[in-house]
C-alpha atoms as a PDB file:
ATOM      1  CA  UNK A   1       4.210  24.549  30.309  1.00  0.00           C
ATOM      2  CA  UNK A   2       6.401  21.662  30.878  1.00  0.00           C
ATOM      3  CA  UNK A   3       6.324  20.614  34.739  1.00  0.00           C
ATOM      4  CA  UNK A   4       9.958  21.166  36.506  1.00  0.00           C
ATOM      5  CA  UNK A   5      10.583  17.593  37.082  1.00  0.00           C
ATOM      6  CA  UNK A   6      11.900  16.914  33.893  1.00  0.00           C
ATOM      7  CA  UNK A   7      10.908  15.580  30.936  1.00  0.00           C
ATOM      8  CA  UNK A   8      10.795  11.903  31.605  1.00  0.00           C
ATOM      9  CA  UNK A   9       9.802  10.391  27.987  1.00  0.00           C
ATOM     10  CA  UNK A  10       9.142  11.229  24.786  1.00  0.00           C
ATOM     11  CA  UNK A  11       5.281  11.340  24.858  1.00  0.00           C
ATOM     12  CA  UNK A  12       5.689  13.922  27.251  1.00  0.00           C
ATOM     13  CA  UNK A  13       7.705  15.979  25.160  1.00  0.00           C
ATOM     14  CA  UNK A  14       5.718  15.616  22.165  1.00  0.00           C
ATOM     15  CA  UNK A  15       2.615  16.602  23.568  1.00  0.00           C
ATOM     16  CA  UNK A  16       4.342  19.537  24.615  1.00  0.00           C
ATOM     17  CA  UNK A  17       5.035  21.154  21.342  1.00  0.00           C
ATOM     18  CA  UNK A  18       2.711  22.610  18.839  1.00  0.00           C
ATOM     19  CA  UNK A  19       0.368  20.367  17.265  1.00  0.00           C
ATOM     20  CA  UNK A  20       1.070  19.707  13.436  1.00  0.00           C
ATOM     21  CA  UNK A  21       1.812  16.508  11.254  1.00  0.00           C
ATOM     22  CA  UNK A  22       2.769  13.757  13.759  1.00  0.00           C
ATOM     23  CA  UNK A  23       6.147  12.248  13.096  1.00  0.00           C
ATOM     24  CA  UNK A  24       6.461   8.690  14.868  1.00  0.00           C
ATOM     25  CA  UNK A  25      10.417   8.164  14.190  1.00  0.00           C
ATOM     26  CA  UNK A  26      13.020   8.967  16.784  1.00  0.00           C
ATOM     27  CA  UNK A  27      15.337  10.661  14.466  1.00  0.00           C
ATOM     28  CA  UNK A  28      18.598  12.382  15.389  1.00  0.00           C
ATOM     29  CA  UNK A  29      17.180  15.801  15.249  1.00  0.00           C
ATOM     30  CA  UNK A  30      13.808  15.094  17.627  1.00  0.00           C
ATOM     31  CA  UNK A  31      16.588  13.082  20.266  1.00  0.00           C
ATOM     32  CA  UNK A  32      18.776  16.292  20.360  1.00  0.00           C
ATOM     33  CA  UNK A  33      15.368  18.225  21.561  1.00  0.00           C
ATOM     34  CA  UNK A  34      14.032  15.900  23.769  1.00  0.00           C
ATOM     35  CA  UNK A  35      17.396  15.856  25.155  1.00  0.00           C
ATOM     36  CA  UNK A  36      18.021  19.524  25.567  1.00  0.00           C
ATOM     37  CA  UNK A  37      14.276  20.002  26.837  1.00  0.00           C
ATOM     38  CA  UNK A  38      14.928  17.250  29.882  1.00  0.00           C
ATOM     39  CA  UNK A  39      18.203  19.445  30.445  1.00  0.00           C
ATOM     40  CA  UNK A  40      16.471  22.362  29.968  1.00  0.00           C
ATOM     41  CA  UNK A  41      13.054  20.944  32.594  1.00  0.00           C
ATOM     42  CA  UNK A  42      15.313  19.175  35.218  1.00  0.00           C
ATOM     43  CA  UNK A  43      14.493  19.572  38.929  1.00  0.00           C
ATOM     44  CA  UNK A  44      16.579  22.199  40.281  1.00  0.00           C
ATOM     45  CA  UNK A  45      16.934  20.508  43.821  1.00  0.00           C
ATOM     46  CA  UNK A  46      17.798  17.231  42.094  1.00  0.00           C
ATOM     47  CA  UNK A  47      20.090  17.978  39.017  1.00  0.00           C
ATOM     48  CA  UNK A  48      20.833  14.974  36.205  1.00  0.00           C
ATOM     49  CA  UNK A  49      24.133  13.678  36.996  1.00  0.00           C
ATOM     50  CA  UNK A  50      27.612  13.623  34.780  1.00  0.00           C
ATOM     51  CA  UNK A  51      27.178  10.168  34.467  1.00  0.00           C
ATOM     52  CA  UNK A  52      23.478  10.508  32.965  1.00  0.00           C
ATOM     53  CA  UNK A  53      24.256  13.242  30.963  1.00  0.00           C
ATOM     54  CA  UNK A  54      27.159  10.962  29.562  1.00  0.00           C
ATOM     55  CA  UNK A  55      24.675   8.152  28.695  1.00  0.00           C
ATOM     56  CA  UNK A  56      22.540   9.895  26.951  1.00  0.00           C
ATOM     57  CA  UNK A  57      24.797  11.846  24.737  1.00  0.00           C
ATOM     58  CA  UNK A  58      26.486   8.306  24.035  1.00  0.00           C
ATOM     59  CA  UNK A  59      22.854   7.258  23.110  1.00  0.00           C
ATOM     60  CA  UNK A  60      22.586  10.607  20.975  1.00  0.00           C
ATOM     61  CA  UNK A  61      25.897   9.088  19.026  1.00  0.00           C
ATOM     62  CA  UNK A  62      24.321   5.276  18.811  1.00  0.00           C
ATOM     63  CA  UNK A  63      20.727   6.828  17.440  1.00  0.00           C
ATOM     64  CA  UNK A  64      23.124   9.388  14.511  1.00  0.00           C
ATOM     65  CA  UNK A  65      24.805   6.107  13.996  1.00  0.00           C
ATOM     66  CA  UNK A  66      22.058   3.834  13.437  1.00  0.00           C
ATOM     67  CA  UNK A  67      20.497   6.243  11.433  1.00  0.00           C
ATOM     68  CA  UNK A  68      23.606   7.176   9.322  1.00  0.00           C
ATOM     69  CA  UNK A  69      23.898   2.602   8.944  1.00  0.00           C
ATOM     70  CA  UNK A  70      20.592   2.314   7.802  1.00  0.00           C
ATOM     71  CA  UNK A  71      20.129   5.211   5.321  1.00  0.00           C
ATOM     72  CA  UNK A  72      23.450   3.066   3.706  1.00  0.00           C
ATOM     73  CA  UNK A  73      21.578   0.117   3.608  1.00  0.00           C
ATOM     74  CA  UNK A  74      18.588   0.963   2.295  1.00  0.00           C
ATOM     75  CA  UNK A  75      20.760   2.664  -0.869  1.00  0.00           C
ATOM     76  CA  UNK A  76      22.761  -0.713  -0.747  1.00  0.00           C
ATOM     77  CA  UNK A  77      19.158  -2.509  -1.039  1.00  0.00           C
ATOM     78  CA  UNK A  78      17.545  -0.268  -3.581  1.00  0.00           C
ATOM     79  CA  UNK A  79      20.530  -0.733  -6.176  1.00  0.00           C
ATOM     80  CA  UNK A  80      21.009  -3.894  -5.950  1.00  0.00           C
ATOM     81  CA  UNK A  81      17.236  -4.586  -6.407  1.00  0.00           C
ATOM     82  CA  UNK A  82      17.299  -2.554  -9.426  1.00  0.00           C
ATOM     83  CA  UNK A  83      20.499  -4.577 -10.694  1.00  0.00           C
ATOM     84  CA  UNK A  84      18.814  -7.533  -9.749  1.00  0.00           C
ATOM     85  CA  UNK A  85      15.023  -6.468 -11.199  1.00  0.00           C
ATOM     86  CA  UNK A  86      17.173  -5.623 -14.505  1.00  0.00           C
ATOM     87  CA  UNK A  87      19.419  -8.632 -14.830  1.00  0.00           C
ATOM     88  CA  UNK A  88      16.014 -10.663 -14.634  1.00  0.00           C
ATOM     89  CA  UNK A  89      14.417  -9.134 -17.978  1.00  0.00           C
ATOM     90  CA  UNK A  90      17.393 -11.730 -19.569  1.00  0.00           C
ATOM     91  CA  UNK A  91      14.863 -14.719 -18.867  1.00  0.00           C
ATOM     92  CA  UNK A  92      12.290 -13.037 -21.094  1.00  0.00           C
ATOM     93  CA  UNK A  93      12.775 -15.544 -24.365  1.00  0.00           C
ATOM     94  CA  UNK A  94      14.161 -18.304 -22.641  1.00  0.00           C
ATOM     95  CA  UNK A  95      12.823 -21.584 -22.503  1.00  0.00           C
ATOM     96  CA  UNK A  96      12.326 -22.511 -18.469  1.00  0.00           C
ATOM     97  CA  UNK A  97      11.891 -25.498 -16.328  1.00  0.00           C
ATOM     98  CA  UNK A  98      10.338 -25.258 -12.991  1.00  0.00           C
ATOM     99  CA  UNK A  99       8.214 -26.903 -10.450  1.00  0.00           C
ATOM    100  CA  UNK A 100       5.288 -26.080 -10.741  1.00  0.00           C
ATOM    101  CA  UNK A 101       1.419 -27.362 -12.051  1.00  0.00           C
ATOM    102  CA  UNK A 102      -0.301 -24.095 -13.843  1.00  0.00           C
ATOM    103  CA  UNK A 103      -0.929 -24.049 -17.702  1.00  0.00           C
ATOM    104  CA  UNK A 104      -2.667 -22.353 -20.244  1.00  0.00           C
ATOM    105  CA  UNK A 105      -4.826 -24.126 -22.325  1.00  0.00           C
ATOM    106  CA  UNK A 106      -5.659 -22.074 -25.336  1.00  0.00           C
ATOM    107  CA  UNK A 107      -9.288 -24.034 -25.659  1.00  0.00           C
ATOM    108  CA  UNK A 108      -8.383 -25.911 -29.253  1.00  0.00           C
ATOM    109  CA  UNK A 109      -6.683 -29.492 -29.092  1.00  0.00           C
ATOM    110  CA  UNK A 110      -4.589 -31.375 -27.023  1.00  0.00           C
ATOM    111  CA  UNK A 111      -2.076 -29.621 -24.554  1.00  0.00           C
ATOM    112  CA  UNK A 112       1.503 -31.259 -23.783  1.00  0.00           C
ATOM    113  CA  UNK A 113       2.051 -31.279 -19.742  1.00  0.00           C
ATOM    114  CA  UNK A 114       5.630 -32.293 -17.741  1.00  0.00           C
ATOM    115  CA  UNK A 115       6.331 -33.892 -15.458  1.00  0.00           C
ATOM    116  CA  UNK A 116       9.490 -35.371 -12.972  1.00  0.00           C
ATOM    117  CA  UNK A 117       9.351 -38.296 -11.382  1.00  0.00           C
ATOM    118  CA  UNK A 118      11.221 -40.004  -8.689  1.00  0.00           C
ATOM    119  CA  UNK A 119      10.926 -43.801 -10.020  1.00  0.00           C
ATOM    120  CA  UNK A 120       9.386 -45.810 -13.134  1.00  0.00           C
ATOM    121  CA  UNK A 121       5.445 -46.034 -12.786  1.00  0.00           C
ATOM    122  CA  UNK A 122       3.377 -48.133 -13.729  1.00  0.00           C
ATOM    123  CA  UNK A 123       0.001 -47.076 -13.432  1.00  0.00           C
ATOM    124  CA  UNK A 124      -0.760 -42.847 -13.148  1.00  0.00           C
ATOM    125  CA  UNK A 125      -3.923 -40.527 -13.457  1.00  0.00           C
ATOM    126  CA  UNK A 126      -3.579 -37.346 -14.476  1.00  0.00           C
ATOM    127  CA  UNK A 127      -6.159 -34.615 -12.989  1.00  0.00           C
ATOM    128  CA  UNK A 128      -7.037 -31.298 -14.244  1.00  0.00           C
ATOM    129  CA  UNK A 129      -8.752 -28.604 -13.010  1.00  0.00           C
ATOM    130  CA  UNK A 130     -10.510 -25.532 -13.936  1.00  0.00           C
ATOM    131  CA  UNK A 131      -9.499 -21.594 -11.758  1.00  0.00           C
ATOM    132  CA  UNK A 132     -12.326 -22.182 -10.002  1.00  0.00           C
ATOM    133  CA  UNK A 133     -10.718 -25.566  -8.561  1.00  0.00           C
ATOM    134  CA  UNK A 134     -13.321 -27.799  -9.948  1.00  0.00           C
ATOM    135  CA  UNK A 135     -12.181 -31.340 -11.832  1.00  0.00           C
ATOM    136  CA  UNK A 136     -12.396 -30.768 -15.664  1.00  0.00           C
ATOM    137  CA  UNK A 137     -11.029 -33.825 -16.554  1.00  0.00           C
ATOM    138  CA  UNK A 138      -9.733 -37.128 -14.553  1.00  0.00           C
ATOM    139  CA  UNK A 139      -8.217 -40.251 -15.787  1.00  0.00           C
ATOM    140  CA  UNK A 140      -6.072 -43.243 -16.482  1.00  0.00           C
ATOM    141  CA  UNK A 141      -2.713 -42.289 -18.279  1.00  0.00           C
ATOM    142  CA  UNK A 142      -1.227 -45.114 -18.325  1.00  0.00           C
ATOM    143  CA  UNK A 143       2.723 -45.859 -17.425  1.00  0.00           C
ATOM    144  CA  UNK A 144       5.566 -42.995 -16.892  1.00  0.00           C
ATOM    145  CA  UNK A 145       9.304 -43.365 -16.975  1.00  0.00           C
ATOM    146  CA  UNK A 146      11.561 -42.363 -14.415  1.00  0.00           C
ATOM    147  CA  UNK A 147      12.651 -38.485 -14.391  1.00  0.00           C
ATOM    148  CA  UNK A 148      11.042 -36.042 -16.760  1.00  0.00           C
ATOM    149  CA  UNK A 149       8.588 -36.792 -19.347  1.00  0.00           C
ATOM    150  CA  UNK A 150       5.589 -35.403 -20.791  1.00  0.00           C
ATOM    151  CA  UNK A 151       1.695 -36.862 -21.164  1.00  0.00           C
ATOM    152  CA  UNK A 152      -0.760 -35.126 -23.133  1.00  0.00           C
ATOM    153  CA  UNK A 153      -4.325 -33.840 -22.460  1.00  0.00           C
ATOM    154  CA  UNK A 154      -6.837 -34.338 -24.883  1.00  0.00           C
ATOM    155  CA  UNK A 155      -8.259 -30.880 -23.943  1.00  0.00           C
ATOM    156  CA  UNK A 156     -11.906 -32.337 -23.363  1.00  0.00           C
ATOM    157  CA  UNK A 157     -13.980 -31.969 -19.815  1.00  0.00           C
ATOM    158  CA  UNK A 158     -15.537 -35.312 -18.774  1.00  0.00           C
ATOM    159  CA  UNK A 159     -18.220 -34.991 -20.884  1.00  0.00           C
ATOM    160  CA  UNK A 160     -16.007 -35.274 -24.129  1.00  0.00           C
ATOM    161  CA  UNK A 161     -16.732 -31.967 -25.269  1.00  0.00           C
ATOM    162  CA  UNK A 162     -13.761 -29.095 -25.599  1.00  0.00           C
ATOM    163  CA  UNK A 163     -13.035 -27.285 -22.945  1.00  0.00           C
ATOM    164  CA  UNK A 164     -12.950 -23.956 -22.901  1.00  0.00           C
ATOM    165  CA  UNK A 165      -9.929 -21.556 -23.099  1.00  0.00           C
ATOM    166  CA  UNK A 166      -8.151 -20.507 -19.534  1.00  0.00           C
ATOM    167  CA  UNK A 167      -5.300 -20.978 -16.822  1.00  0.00           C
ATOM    168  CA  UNK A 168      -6.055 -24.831 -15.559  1.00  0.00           C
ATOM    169  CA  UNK A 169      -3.258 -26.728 -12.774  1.00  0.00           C
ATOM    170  CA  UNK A 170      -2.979 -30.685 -13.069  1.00  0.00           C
ATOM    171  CA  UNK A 171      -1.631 -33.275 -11.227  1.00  0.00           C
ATOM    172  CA  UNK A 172      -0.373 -36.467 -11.595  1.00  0.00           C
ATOM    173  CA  UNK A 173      -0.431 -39.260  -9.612  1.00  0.00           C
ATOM    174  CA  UNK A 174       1.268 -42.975  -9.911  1.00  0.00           C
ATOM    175  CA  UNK A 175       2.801 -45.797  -8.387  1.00  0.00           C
ATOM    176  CA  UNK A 176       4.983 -48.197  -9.093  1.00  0.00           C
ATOM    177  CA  UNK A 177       5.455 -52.123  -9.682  1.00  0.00           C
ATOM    178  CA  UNK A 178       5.693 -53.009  -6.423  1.00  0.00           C
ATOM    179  CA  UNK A 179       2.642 -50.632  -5.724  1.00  0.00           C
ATOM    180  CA  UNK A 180       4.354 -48.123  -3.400  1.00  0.00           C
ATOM    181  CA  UNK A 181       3.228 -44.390  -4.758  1.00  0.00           C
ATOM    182  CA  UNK A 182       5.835 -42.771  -6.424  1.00  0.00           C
ATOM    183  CA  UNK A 183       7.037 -38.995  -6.181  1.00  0.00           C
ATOM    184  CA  UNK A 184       5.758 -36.917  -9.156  1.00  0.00           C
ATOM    185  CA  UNK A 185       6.592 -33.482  -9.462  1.00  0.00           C
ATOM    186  CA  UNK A 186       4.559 -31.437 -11.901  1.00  0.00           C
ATOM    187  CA  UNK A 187       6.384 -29.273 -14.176  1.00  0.00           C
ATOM    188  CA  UNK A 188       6.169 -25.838 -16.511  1.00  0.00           C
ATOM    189  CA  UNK A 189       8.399 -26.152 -19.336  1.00  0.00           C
ATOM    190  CA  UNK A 190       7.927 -22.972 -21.762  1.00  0.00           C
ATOM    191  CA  UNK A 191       8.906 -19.648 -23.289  1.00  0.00           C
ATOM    192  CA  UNK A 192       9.238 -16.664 -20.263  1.00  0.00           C
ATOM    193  CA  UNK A 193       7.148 -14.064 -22.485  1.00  0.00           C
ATOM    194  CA  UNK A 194       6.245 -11.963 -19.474  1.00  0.00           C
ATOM    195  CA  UNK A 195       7.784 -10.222 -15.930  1.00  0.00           C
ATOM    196  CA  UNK A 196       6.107  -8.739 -13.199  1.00  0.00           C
ATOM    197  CA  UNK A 197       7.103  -6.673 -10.391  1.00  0.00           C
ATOM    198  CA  UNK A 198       3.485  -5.748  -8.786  1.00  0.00           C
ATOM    199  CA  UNK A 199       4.690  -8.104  -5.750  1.00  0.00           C
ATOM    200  CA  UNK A 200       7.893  -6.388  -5.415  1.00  0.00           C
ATOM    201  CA  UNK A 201       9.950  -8.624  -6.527  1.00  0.00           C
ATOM    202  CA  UNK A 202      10.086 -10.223 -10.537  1.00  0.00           C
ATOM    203  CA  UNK A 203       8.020 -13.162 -11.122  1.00  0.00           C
ATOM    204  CA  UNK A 204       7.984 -14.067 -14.792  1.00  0.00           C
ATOM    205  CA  UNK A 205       5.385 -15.971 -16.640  1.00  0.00           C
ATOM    206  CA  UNK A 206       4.513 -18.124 -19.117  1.00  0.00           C
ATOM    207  CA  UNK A 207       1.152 -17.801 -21.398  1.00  0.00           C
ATOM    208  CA  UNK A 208      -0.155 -16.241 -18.124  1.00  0.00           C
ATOM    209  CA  UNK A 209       1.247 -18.747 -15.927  1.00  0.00           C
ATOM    210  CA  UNK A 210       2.966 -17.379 -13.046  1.00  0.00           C
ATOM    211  CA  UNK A 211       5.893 -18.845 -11.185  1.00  0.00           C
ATOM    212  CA  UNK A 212       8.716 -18.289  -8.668  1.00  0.00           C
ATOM    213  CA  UNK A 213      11.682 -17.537  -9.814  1.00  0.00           C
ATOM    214  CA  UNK A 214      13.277 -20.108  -6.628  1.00  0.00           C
ATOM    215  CA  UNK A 215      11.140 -22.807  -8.637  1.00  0.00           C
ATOM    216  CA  UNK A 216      13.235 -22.654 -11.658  1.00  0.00           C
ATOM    217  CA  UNK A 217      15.458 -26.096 -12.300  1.00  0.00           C
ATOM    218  CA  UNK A 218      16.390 -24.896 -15.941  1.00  0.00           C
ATOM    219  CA  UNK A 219      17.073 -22.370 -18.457  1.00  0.00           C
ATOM    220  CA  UNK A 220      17.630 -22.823 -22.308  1.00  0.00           C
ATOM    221  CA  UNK A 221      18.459 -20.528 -24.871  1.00  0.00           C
ATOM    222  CA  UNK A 222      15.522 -20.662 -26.683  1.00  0.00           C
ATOM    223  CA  UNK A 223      15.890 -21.247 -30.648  1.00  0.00           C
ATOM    224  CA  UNK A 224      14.857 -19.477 -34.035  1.00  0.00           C
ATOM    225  CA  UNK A 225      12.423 -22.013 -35.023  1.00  0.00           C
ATOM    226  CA  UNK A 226      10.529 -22.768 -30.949  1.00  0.00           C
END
């Protein structure tokens, strides 16, 4: 039994009804009980007044609103995720520029690598390294020109021999005359041949190489003979 002087929350009122699967939103339906049961449970000698009875039947109306708002926004959100999921399968065969230092190496020669950066340099290194964050390879590369280029890694560990094939990162490093370092942004330049969606949202790929979509700078048409 539910004691006379009133239902007071909604843990009260739940614990009052028949046990079965628990349902931890206050929907529209579970307010309208808990108000009729306080109604119902009040203290005889000390009745709710107008006025409460007012506020909470304008709360009622705010709760049915809410809900009513965000049952509209979550179909708002779910189509235009699926227009948005859909218009991103158009990058798959494109050729994309973005930030970013991951590549495959496919364990046979050299492999081309971009870069951007802020100023002429003089002297760089280039750095790459294995999944397993370890240095494969690490060395002089020589001068860069300012904005985007390319250098090229002989594919080799440190030891001269080939290294094998897997998903490496690089980085470059450089300064300039003057000897002040200079900005370099690593870059992945290639062919979107793949799209996920396990996080949620897309996140194409290149040769296995994952990026963020906010990370892309450029798209090309990519042509017959790439």
């Amino acid at each position: 039994d539910i004691n006379i002087n009133g239902v007071n929350s909604l843990q009260q009122y739940q614990e009052a009804q028949p046990q079965g699967p628990q349902n931890t939103e206050l929907g529209k339906d579970a307010f309208m009980q808990l108000l009729v049961a306080q109604m119902q449970n009040q203290d005889p000698l000390n009745p709710q007044s107008n006025e409460e009875f007012i506020a909470q039947l304008s709360q009622f109306t705010q709760v049915e609103q809410l809900i009513g708002m965000n049952e509209r926004i979550d179909a708002l959100y779910m189509a235009t995720a699926s227009m948005n999921n859909a218009s991103m399968t158009q990058l798959l065969g494109q050729t994309v520029t973005a930030y970013g230092n991951g590549f495959h190496h496919d364990g046979e020669g050299e492999t081309v690598l971009h870069y951007q950066a802020d100023g002429d340099v003089s002297a760089s290194t280039l750095t790459v390294k294995n999944e397993d964050g370890e240095v494969v390879w690490s060395g002089a590369i020589g001068p860069l020109s300012d904005g985007e280029g390319e250098v090229t890694w002989h594919g080799n560990d440190m030891n001269g021999q080939p290294a094998p094939e897997g998903n490496y990162t690089f980085e470059i490093n450089g300064q300039g005359h003057d000897g002040e370092k200079v900005e370099i942004n690593e870059l992945i330049v290639g062919m979107v041949d793949g799209m996920s969606y396990a996080e949620g949202n897309p996140q194409p790929s290149i040769s296995g190489t994952d990026f963020y979509l906010e990370d892309v700078i450029r798209v090309q048409v990519t042509k017959a003979d790439d």
